[in-house]
Protein backbone atom coordinates (compact mmCIF):
# COMPACT_ATOMS: atom_id res chain seq x y z
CA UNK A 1 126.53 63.22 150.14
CA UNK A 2 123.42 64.87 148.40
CA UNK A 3 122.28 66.43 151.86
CA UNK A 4 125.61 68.02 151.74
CA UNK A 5 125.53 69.13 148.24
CA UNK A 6 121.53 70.40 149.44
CA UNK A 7 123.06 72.54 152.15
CA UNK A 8 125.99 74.02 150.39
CA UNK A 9 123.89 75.11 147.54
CA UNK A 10 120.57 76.02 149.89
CA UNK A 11 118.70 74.12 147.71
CA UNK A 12 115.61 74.13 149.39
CA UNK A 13 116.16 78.00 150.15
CA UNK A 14 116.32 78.10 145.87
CA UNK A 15 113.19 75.84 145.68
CA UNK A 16 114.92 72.90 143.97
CA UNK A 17 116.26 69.37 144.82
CA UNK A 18 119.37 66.98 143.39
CA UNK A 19 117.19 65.12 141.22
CA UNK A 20 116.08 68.73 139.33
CA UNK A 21 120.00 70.10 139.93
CA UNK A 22 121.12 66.76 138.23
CA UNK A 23 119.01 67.04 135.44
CA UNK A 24 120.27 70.39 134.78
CA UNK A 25 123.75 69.64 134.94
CA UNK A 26 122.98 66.69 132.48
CA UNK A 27 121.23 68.47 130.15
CA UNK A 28 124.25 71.85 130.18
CA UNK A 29 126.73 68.93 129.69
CA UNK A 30 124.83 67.57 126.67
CA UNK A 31 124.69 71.30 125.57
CA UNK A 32 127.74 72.10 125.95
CA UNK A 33 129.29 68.90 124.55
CA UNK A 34 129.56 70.00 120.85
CA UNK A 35 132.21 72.04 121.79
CA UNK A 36 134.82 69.88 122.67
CA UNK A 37 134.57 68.20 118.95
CA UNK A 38 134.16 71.05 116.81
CA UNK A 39 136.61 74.01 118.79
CA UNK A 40 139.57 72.07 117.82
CA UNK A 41 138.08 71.71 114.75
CA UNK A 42 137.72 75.46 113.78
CA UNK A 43 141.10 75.78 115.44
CA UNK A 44 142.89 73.25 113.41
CA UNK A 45 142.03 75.34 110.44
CA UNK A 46 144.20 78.15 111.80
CA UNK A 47 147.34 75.76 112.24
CA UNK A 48 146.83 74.62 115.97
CA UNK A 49 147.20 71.31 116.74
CA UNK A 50 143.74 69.86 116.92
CA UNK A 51 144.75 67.64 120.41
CA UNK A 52 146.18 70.35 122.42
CA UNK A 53 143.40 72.69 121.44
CA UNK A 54 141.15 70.10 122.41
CA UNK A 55 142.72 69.64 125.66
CA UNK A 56 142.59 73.09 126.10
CA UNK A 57 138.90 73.06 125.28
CA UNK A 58 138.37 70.67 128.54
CA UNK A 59 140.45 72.19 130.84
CA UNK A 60 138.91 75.35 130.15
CA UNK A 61 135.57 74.21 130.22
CA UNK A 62 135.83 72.02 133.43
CA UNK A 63 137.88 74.92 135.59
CA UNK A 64 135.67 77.60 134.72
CA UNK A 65 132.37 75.55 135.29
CA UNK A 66 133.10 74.19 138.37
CA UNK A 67 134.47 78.33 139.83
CA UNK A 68 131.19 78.82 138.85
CA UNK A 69 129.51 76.25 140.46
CA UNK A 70 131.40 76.04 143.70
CA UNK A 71 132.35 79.55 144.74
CA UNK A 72 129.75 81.83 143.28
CA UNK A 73 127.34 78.81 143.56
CA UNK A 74 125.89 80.01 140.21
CA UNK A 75 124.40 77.61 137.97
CA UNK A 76 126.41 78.56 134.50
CA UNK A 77 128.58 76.32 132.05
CA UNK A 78 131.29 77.98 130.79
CA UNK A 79 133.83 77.56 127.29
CA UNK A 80 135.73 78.79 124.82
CA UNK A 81 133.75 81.17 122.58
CA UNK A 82 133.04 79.47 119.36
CA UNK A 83 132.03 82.77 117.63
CA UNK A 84 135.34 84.38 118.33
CA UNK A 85 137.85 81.28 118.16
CA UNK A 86 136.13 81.32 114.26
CA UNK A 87 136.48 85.22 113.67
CA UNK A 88 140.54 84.37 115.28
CA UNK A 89 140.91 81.53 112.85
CA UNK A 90 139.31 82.54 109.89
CA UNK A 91 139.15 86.41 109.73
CA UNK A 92 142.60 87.10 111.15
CA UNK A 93 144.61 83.90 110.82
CA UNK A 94 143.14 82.84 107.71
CA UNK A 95 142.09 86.10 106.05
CA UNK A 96 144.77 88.50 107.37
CA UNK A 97 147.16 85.60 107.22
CA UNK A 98 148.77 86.40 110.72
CA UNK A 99 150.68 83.42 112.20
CA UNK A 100 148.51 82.24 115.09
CA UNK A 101 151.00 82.45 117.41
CA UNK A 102 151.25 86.15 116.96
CA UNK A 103 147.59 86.35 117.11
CA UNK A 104 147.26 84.87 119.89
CA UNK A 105 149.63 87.83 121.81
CA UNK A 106 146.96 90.12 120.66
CA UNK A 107 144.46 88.02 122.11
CA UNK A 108 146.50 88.43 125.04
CA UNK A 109 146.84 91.87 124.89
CA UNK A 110 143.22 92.20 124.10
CA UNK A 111 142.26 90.33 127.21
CA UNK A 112 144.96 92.77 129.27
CA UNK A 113 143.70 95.70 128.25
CA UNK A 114 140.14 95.11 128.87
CA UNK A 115 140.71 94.08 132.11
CA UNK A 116 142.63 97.47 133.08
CA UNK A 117 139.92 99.19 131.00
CA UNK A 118 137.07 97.48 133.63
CA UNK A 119 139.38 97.74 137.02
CA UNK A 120 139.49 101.73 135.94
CA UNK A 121 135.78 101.66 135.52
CA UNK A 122 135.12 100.72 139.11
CA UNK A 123 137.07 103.00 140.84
């Protein structure tokens, strides 16, 4: 299995092994574990139910880390933003007092519109 794992990721091509690619994983997990507690936590502020955000959290977390990892075979964790989930629960939900369902749609809308906004800017 770990010759496998060598040859998908060229491993020796990148000048590394499992035991260094399994440390690094370890330690990213470890780094990226606070999230999962305290993300629902900021979130629960805002209204959201702390378990579904948390859910959330993991899903999003584990889906976009292993895209990364397996299909542009680039070494990144990715999650959920903590700066802006606590500018979306405490500056607009909190201090505009915007339901966070509706703010949510303008995340939404936000995430829309800068997509168009970066498919224009490589034509």
């Amino acid at each position: 299995m770990a010759g496998a794992i060598a040859r998908h990721f060229d491993f020796a091509g990148e000048g590394t092994d499992f035991r260094r690619e399994t440390l690094g994983g370890l330690t990213t997990f470890l780094a990226m574990a606070y999230i999962m507690f305290v993300n629902p936590t900021i979130l629960a502020a805002a209204g959201m139910d702390r378990g579904a955000v948390f859910t959330a959290t993991a899903l999003a977390a584990i889906v976009g880390t292993t895209l990364m990892g397996l299909i542009a075979r680039y070494p990144v964790g990715i999650a959920p933003s903590m700066g802006l989930n606590a500018f979306f629960a405490y500056s607009v939900v909190l201090g505009m007092g915007v339901s966070w369902q509706t703010a949510l749609v303008g995340v939404l809308f936000s995430g829309v519109a800068g997509r168009e906004k970066s498919a224009r800017a490589v034509r």
